[in-house]
PDB file of N, CA and C in Angstrom:
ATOM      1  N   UNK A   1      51.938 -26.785   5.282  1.00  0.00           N
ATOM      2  CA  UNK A   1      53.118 -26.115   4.758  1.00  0.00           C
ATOM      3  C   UNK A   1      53.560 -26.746   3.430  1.00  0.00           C
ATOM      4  N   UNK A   2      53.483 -27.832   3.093  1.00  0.00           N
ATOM      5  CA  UNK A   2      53.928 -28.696   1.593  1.00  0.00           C
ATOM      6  C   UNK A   2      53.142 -28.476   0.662  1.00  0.00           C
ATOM      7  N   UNK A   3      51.598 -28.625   1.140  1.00  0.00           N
ATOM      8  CA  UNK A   3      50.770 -27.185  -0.123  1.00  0.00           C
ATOM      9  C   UNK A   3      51.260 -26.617  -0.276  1.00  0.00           C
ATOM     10  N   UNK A   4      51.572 -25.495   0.671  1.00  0.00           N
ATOM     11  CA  UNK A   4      52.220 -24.252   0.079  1.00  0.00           C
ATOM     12  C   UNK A   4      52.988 -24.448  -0.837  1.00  0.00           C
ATOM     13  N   UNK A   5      53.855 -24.860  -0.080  1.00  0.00           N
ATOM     14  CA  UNK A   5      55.604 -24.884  -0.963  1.00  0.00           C
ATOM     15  C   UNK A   5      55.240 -25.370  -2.369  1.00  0.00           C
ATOM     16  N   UNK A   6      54.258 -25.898  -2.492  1.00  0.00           N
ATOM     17  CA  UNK A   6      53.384 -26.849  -3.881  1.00  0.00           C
ATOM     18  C   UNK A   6      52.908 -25.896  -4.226  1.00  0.00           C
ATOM     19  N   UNK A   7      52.331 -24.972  -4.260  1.00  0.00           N
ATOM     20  CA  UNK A   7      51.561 -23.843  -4.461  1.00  0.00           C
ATOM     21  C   UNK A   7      52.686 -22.664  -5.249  1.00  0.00           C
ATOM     22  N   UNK A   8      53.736 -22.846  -4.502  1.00  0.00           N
ATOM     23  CA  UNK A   8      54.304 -21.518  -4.313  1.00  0.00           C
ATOM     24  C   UNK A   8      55.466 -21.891  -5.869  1.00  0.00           C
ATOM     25  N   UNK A   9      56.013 -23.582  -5.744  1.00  0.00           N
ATOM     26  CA  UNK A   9      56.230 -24.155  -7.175  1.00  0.00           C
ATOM     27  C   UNK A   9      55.753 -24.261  -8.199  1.00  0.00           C
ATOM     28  N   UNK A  10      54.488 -24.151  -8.158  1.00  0.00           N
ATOM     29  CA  UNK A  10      53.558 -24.249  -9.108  1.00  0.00           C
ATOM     30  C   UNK A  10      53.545 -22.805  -9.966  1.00  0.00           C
ATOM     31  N   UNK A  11      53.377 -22.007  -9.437  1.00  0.00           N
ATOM     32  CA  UNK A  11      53.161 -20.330  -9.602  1.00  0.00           C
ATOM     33  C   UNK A  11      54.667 -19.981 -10.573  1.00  0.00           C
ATOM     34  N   UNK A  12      55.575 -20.569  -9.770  1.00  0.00           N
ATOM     35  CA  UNK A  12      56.780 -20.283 -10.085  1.00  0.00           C
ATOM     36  C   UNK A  12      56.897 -21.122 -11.224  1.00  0.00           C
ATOM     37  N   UNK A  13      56.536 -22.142 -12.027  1.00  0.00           N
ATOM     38  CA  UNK A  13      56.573 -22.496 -12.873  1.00  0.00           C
ATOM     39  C   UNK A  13      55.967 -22.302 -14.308  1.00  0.00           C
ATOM     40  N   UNK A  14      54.684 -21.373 -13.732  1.00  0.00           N
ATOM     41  CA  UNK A  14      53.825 -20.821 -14.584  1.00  0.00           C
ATOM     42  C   UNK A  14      54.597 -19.412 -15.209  1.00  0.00           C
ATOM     43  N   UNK A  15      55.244 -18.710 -14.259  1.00  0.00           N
ATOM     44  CA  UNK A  15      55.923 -17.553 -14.186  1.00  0.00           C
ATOM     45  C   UNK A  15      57.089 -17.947 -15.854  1.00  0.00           C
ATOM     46  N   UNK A  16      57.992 -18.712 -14.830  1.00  0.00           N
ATOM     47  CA  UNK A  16      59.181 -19.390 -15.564  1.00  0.00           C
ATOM     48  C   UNK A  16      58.748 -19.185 -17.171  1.00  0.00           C
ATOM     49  N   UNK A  17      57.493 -19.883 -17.484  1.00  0.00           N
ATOM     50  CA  UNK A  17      57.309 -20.693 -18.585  1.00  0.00           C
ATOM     51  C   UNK A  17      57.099 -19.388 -19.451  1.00  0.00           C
ATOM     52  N   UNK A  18      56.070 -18.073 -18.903  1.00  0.00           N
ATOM     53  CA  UNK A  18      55.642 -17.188 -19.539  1.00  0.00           C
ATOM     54  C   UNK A  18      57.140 -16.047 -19.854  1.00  0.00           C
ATOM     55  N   UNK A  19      57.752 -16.462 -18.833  1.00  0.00           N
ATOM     56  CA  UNK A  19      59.174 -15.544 -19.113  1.00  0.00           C
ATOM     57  C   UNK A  19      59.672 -16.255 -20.489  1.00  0.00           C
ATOM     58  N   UNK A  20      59.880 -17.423 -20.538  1.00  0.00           N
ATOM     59  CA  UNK A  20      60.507 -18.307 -21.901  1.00  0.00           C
ATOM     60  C   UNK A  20      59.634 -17.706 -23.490  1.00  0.00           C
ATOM     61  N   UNK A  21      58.529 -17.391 -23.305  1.00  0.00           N
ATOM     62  CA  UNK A  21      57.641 -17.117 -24.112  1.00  0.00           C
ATOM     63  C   UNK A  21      56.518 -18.029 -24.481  1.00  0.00           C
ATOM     64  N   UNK A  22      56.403 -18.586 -23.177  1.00  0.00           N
ATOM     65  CA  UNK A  22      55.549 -19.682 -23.083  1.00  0.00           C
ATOM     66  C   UNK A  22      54.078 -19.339 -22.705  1.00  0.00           C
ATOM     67  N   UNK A  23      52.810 -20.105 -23.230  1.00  0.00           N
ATOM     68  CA  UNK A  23      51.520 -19.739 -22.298  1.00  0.00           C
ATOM     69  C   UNK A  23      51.728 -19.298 -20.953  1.00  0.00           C
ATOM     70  N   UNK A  24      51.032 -18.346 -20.275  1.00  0.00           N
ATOM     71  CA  UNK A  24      50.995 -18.060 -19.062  1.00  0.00           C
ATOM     72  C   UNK A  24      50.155 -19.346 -18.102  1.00  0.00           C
ATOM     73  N   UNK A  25      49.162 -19.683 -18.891  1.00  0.00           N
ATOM     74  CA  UNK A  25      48.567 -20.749 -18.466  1.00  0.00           C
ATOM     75  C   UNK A  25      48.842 -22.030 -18.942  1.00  0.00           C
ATOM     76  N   UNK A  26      50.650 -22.353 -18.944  1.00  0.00           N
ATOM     77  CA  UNK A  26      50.625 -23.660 -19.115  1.00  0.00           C
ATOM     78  C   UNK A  26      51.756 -23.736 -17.924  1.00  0.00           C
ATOM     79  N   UNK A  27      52.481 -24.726 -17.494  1.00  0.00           N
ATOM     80  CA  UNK A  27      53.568 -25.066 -16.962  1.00  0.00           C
ATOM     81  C   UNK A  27      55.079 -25.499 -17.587  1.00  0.00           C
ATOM     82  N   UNK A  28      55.817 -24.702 -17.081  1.00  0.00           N
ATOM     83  CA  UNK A  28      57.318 -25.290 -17.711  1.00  0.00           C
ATOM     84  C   UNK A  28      57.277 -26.943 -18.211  1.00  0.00           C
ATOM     85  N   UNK A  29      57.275 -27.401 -17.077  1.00  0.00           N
ATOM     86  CA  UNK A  29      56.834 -28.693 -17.408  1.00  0.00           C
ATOM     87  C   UNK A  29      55.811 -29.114 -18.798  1.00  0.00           C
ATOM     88  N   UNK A  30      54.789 -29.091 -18.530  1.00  0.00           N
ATOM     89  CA  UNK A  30      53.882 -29.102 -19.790  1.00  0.00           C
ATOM     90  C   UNK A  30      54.778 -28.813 -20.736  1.00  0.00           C
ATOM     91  N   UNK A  31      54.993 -27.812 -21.537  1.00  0.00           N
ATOM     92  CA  UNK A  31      55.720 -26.861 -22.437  1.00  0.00           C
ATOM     93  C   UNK A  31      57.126 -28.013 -22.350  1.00  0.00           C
ATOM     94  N   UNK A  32      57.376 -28.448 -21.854  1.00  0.00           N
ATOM     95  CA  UNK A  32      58.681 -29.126 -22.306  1.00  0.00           C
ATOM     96  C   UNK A  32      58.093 -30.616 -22.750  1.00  0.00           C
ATOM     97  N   UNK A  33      57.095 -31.169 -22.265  1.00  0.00           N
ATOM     98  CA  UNK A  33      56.487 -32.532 -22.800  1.00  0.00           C
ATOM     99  C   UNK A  33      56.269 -32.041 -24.070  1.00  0.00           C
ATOM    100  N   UNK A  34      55.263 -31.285 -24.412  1.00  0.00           N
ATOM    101  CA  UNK A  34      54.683 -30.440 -25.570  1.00  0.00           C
ATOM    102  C   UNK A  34      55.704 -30.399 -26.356  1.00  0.00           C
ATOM    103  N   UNK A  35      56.687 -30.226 -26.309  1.00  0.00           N
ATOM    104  CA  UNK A  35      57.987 -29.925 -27.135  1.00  0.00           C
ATOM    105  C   UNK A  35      58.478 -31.636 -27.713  1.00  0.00           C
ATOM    106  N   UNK A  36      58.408 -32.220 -26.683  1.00  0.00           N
ATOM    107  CA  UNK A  36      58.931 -33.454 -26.647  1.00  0.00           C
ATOM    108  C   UNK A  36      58.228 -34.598 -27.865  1.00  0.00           C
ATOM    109  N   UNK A  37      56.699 -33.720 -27.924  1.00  0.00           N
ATOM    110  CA  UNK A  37      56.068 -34.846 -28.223  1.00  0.00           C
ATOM    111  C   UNK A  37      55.949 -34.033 -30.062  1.00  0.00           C
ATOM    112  N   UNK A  38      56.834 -32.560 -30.037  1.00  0.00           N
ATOM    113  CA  UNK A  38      56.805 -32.224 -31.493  1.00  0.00           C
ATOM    114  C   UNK A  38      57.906 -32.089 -31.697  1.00  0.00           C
ATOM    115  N   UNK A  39      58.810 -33.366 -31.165  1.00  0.00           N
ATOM    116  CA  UNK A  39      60.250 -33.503 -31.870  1.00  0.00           C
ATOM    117  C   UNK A  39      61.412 -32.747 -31.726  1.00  0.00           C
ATOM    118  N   UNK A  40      60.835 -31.386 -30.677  1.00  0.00           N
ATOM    119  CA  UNK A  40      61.699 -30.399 -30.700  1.00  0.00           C
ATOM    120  C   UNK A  40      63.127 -30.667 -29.383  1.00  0.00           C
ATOM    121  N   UNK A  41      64.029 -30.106 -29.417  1.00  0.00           N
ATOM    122  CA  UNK A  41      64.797 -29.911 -28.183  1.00  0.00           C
ATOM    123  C   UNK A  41      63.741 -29.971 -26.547  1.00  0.00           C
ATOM    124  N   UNK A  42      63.892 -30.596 -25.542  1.00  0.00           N
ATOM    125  CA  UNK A  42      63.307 -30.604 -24.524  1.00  0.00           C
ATOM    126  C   UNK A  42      64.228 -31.001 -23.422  1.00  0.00           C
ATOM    127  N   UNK A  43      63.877 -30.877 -22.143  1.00  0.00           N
ATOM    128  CA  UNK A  43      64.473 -31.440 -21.064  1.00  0.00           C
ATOM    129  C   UNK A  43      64.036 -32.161 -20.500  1.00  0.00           C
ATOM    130  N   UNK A  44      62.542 -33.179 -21.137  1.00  0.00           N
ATOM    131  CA  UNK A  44      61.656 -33.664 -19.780  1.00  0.00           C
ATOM    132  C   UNK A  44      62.100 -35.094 -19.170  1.00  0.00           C
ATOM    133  N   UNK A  45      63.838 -35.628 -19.631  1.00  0.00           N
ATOM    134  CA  UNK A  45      64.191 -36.883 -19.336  1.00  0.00           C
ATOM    135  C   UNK A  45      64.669 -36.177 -17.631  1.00  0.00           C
ATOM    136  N   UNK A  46      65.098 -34.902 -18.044  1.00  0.00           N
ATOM    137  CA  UNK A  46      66.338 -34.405 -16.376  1.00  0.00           C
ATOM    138  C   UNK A  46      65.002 -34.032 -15.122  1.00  0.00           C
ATOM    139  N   UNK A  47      63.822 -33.070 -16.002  1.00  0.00           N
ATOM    140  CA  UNK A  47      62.780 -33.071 -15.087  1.00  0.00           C
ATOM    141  C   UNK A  47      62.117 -34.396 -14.201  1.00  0.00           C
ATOM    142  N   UNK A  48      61.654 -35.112 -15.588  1.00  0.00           N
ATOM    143  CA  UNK A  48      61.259 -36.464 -14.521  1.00  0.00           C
ATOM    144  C   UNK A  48      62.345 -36.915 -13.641  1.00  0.00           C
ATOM    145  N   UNK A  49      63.298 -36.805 -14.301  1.00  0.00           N
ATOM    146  CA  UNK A  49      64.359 -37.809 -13.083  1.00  0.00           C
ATOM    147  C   UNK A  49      64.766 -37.003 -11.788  1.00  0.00           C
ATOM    148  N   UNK A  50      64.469 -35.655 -11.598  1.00  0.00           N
ATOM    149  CA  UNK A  50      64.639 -34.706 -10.440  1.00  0.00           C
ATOM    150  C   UNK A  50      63.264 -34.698  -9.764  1.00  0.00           C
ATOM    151  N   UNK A  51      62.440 -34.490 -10.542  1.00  0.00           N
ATOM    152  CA  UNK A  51      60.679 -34.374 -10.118  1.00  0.00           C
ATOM    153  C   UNK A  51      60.028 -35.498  -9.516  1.00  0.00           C
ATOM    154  N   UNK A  52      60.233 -36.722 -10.337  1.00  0.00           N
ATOM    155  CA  UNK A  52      59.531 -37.426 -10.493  1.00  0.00           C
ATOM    156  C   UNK A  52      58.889 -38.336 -11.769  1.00  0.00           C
ATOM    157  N   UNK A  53      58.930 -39.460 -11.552  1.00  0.00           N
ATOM    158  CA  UNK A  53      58.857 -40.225 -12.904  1.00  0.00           C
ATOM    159  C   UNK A  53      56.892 -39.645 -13.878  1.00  0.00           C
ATOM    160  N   UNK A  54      57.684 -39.833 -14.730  1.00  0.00           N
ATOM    161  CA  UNK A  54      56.291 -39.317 -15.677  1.00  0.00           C
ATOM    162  C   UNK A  54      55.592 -38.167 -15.228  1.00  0.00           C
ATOM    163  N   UNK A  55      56.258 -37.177 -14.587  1.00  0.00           N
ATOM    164  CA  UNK A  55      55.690 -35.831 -14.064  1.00  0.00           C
ATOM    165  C   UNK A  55      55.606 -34.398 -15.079  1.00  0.00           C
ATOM    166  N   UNK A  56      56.547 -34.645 -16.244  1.00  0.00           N
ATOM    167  CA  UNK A  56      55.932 -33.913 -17.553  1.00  0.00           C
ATOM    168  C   UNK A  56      54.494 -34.250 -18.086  1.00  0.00           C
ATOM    169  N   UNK A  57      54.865 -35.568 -18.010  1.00  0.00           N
ATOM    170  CA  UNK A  57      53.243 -36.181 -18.948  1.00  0.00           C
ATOM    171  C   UNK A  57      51.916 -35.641 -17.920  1.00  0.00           C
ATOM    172  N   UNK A  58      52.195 -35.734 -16.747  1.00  0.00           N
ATOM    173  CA  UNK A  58      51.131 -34.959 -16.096  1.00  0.00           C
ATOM    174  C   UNK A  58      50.603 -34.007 -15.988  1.00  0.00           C
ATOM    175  N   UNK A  59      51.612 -33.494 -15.768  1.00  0.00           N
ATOM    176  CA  UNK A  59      51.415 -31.347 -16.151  1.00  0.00           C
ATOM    177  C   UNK A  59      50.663 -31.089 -17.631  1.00  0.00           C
ATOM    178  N   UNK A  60      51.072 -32.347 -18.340  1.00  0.00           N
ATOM    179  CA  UNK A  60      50.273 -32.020 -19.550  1.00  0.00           C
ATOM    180  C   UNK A  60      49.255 -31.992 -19.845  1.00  0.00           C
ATOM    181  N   UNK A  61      48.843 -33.338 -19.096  1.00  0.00           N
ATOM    182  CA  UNK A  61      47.492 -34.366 -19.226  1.00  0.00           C
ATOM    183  C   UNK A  61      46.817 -32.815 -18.610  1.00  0.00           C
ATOM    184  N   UNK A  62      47.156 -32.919 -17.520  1.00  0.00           N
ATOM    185  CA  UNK A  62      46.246 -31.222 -16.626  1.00  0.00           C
ATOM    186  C   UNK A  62      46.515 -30.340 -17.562  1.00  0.00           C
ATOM    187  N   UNK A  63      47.009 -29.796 -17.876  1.00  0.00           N
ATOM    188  CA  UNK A  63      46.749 -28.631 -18.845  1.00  0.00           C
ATOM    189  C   UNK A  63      45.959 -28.843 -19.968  1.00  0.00           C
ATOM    190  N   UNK A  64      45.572 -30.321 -20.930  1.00  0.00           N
ATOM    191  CA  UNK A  64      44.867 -30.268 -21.421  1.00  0.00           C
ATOM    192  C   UNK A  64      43.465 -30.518 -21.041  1.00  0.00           C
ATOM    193  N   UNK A  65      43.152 -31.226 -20.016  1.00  0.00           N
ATOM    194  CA  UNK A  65      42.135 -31.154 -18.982  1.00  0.00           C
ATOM    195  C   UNK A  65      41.234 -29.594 -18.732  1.00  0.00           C
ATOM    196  N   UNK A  66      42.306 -28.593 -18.361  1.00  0.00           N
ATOM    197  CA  UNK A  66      41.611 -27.288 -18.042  1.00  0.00           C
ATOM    198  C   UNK A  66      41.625 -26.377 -18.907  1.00  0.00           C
ATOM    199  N   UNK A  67      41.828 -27.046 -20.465  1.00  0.00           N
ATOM    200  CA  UNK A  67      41.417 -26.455 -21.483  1.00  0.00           C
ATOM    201  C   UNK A  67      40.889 -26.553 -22.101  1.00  0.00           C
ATOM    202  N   UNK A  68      39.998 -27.646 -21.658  1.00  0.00           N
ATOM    203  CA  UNK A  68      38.790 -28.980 -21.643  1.00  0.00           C
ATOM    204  C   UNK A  68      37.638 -28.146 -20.664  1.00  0.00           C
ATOM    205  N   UNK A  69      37.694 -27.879 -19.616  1.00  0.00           N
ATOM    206  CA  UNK A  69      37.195 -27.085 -19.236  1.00  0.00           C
ATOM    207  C   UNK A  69      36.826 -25.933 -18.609  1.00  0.00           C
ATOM    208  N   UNK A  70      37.112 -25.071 -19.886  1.00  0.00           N
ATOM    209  CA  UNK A  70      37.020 -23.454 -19.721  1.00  0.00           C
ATOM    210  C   UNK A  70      38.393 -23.069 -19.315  1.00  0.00           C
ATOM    211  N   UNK A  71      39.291 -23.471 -18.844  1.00  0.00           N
ATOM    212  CA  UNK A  71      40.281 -22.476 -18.486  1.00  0.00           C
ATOM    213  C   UNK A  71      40.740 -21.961 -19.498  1.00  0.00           C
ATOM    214  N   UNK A  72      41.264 -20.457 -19.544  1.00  0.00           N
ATOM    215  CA  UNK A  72      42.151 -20.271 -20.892  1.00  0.00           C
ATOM    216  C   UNK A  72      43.646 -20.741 -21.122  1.00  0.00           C
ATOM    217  N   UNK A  73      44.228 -21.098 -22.320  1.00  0.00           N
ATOM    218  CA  UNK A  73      44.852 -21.376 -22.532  1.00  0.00           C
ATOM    219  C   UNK A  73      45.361 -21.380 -23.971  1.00  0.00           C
ATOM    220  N   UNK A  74      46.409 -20.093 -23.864  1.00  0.00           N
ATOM    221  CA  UNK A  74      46.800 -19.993 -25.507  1.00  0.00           C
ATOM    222  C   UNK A  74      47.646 -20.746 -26.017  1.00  0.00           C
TER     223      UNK A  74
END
């Protein structure tokens, strides 16, 4: 059942991000490190501290990972 619910967050974050005008294939998360790391407005101090420590930088690291191999990602 915590897969899931992991599963079912995950999706929902992908969703989120593409509603913002974000890649479909990136994560809210991601997209707010990404931001972070080009100076722009971000939230990823309130995410990690609700999520989990250094849990932007992860979503990232993976997203550039599966765009590393073959996944798409605009």
């Amino acid at each position: 059942m915590k897969q899931y619910l992991w599963n079912v967050f995950s999706g929902l974050s992908f969703f989120i991000n593409s509603l913002g005008g974000g890649s479909p294939y990136e994560t809210f998360c991601s997209t707010q490190y990404r931001r972070k790391k080009a100076g722009k407005i971000n939230i990823v101090r309130a995410l990690d501290f609700f999520i989990g420590k250094d849990h932007c930088l992860i979503c990232h690291v993976n997203t550039q990972i599966r765009k590393e191999v073959g996944y798409k990602n605009d």
